[in-house]
N, C-alpha and C. Protein backbone atom coordinates (compact mmCIF):
# COMPACT_ATOMS: atom_id res chain seq x y z
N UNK A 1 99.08 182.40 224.56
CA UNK A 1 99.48 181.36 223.63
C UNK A 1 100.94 181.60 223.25
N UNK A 2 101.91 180.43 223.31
CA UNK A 2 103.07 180.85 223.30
C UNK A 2 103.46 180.97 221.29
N UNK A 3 104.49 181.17 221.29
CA UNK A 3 104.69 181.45 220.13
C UNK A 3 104.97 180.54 218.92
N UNK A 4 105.66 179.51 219.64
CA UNK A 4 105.46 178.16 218.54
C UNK A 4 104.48 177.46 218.48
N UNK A 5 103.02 177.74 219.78
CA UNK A 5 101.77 177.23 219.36
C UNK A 5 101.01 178.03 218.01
N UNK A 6 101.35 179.08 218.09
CA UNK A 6 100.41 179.88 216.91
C UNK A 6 101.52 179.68 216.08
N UNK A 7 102.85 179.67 215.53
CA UNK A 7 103.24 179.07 214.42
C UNK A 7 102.55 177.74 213.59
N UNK A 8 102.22 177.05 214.93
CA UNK A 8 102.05 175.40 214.36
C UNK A 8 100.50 175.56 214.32
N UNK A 9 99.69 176.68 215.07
CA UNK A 9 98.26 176.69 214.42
C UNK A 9 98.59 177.28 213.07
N UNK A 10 99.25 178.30 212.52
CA UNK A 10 99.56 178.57 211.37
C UNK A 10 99.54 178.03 210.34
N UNK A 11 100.52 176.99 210.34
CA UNK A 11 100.95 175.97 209.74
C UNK A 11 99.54 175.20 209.25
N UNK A 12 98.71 174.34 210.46
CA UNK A 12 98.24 173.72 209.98
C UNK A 12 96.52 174.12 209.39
N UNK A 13 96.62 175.66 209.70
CA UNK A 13 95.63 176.00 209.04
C UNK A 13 95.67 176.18 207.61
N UNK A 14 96.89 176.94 207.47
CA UNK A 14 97.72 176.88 205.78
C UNK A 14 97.75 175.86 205.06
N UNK A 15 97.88 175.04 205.81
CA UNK A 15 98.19 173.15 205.52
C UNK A 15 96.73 172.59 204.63
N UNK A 16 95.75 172.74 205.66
CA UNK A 16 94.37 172.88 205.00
C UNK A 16 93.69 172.75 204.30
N UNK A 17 94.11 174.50 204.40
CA UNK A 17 93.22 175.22 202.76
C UNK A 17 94.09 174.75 201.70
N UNK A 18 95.14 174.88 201.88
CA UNK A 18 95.88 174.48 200.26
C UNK A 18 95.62 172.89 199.64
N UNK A 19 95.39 172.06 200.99
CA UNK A 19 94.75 170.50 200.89
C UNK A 19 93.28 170.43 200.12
N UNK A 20 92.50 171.76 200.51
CA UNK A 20 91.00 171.94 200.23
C UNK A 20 91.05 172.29 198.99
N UNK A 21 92.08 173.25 198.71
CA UNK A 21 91.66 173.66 197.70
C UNK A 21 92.22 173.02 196.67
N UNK A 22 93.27 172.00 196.78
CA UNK A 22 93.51 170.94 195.60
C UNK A 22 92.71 169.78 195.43
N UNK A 23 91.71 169.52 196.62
CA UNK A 23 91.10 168.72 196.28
C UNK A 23 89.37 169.43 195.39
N UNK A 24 89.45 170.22 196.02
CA UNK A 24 88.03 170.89 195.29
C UNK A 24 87.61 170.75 193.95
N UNK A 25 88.67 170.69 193.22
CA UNK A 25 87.92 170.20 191.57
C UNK A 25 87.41 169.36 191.81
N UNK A 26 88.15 168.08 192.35
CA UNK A 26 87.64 166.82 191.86
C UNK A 26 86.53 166.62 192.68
N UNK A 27 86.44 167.04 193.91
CA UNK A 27 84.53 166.92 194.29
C UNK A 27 83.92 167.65 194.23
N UNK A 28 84.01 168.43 193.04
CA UNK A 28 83.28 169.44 192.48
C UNK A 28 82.58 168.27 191.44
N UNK A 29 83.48 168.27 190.68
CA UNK A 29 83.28 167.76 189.03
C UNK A 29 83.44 166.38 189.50
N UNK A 30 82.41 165.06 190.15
CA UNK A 30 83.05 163.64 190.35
C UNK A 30 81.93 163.28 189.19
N UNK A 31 82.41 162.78 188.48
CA UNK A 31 81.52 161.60 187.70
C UNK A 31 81.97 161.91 186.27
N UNK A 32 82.83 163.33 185.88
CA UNK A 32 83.11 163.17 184.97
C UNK A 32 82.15 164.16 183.68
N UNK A 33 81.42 165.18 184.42
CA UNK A 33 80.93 165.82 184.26
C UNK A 33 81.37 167.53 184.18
N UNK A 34 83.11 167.78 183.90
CA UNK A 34 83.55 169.04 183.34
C UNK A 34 82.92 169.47 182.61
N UNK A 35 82.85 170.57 183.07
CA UNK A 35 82.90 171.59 181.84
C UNK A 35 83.18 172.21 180.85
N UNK A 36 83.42 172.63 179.86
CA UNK A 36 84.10 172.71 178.64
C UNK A 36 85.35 173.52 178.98
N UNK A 37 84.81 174.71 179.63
CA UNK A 37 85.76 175.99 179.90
C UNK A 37 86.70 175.59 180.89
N UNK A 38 86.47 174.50 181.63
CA UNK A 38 87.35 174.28 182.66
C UNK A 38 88.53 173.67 182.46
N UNK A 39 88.25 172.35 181.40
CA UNK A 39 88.78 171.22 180.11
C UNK A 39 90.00 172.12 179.71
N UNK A 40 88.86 173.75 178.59
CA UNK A 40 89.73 174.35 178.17
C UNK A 40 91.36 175.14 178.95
N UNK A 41 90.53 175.97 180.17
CA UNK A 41 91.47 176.64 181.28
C UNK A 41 92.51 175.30 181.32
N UNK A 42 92.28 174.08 181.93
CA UNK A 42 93.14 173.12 181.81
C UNK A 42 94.38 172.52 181.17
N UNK A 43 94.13 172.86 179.94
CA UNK A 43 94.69 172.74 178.75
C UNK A 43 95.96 173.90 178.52
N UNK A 44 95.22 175.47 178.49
CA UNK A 44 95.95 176.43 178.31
C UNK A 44 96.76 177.08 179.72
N UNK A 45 96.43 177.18 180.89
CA UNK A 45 96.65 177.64 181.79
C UNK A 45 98.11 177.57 182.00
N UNK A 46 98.86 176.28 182.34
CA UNK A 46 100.14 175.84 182.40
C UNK A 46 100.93 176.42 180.99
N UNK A 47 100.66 176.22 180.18
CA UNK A 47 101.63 176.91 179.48
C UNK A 47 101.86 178.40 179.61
N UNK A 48 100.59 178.87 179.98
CA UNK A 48 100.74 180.80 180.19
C UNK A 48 101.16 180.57 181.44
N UNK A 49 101.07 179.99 182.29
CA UNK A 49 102.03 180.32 183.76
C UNK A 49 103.35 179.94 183.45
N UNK A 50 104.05 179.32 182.43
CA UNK A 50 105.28 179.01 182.50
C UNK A 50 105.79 180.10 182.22
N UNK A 51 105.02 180.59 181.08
CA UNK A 51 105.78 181.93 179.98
C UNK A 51 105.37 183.30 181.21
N UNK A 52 104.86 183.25 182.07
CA UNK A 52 104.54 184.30 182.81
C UNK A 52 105.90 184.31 183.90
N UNK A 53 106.03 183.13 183.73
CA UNK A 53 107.15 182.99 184.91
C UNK A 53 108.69 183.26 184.46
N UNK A 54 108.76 182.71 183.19
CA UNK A 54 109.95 183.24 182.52
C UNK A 54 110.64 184.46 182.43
N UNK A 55 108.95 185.02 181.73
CA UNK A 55 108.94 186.62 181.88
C UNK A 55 109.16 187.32 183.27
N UNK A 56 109.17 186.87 184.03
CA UNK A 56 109.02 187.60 185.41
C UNK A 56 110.65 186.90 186.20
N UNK A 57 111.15 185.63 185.41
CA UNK A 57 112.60 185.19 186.23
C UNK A 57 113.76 186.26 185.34
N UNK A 58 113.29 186.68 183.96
CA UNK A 58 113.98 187.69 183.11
C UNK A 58 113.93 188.90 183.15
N UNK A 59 112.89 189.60 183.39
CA UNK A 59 112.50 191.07 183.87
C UNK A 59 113.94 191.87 184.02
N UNK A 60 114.68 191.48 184.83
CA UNK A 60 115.72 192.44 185.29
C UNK A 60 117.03 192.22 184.77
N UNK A 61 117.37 191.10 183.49
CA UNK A 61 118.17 190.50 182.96
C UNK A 61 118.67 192.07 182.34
N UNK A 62 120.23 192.39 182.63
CA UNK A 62 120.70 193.51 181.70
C UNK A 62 121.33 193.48 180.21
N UNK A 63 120.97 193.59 179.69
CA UNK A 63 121.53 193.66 177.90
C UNK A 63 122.51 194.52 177.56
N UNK A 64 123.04 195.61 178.54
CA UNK A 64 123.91 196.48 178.12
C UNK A 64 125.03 196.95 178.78
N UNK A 65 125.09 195.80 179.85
CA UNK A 65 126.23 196.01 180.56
C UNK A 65 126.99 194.51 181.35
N UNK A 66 128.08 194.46 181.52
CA UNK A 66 128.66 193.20 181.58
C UNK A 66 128.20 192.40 182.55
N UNK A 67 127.46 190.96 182.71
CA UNK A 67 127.95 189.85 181.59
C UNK A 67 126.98 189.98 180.39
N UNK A 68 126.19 190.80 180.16
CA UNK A 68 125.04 191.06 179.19
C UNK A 68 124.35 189.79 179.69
N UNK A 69 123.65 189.64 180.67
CA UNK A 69 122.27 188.49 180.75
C UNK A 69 123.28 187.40 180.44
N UNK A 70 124.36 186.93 180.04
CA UNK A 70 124.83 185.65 179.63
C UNK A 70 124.31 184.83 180.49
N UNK A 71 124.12 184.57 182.40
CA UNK A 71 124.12 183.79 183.23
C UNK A 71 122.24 183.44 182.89
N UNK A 72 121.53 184.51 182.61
CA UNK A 72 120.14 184.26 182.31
C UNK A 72 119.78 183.60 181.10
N UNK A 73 120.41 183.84 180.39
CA UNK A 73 120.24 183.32 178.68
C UNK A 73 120.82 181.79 179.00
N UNK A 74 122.05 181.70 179.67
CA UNK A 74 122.20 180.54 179.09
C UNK A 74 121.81 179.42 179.96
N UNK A 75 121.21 179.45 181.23
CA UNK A 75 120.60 178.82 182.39
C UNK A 75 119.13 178.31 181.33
N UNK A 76 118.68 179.55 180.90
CA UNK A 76 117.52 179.32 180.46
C UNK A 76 117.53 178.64 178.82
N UNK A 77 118.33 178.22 178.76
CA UNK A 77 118.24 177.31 177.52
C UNK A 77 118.76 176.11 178.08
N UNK A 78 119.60 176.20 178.91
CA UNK A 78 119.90 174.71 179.62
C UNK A 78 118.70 173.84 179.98
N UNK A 79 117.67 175.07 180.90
CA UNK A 79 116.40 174.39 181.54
C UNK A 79 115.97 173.90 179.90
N UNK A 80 115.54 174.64 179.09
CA UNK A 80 114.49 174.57 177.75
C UNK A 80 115.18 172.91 177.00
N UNK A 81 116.64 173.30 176.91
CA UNK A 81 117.35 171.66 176.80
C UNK A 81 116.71 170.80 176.91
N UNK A 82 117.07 170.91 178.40
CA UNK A 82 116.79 168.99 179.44
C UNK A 82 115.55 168.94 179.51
N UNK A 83 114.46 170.16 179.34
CA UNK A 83 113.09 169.49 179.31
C UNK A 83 112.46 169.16 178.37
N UNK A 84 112.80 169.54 176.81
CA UNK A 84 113.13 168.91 175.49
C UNK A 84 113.50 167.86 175.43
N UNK A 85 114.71 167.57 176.13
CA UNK A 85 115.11 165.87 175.91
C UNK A 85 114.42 165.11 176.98
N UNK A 86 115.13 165.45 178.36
CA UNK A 86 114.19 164.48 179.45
C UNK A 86 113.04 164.68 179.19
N UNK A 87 112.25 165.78 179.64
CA UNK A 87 110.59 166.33 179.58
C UNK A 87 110.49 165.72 181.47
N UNK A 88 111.26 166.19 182.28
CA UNK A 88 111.84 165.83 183.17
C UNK A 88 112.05 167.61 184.16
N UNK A 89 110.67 168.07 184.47
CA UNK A 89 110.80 169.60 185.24
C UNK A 89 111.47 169.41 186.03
N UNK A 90 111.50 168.63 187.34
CA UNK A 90 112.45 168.52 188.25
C UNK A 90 114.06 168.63 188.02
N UNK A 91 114.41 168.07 186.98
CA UNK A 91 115.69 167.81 186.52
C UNK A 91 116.09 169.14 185.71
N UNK A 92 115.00 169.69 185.05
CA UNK A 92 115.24 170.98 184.11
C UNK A 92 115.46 171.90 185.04
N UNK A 93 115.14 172.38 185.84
CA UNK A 93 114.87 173.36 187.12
C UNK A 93 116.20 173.14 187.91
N UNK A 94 116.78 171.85 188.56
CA UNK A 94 117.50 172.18 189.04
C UNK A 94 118.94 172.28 188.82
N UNK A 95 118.86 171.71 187.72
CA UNK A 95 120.10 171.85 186.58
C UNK A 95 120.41 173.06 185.82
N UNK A 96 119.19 173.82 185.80
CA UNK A 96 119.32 174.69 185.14
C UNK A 96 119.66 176.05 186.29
N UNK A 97 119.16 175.89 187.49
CA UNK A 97 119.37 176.58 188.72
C UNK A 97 120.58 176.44 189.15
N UNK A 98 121.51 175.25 188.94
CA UNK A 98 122.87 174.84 189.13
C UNK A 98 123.38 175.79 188.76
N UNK A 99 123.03 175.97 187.26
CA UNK A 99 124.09 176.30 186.46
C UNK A 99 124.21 177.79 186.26
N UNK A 100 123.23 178.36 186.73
CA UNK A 100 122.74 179.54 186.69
C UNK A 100 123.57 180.32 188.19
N UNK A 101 123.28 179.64 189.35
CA UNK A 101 124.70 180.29 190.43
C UNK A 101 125.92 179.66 189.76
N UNK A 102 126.38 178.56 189.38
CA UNK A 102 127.50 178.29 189.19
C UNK A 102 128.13 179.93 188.31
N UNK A 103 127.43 180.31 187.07
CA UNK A 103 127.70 181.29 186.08
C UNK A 103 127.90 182.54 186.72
N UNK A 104 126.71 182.87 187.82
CA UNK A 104 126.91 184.34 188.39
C UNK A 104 127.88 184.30 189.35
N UNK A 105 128.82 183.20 190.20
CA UNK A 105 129.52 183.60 190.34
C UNK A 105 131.08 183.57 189.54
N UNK A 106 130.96 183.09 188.78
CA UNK A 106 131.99 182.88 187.85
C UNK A 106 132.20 184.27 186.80
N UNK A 107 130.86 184.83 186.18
CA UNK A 107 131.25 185.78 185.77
C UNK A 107 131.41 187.38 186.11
């Protein structure tokens, strides 16, 4: 099997499961019949993956040596900004990703 055939079996096996597995709630649960805990997970989940992610894009941000985190701090209030005003992730993310290389190489 040459080598861009098993890439593209790759692909579309990957392709798939990630298809399967976004559709799986909903023909799990069709009629409207959730569960409480699931409702709940629903509800809370996204906000702890944001703050998990924050925590983990900041992790290595330095506080004690020059630019002190400035390019992290202030990217990340840019994003917190525009998704405050827009409420617009796409736009928060990449504006805020702009601005964030624009800074590291500038400072």
């Amino acid at each position: 099997m040459s080598a861009n055939i098993h890439a593209a079996l790759l692909v579309a096996v990957m392709s798939a499961v990630t298809i399967l597995l976004r559709f799986l709630p909903f023909l799990i649960f069709r009629g409207g019949n959730t569960p409480a805990y699931i409702s709940y997970l629903g509800g809370v989940l996204p906000r702890a993956i944001i703050g998990m992610l924050v925590i983990y894009c900041l992790r290595e941000a330095d506080l004690f040596s020059a630019p002190f985190a400035l390019p992290e701090l202030i990217s990340a209030a840019v994003v917190a900004g525009l998704q405050r005003w827009k409420r617009n992730s796409l736009v928060s993310i990449i504006f805020g990703t702009a601005i964030y290389m624009l800074l590291i190489r500038v400072m």
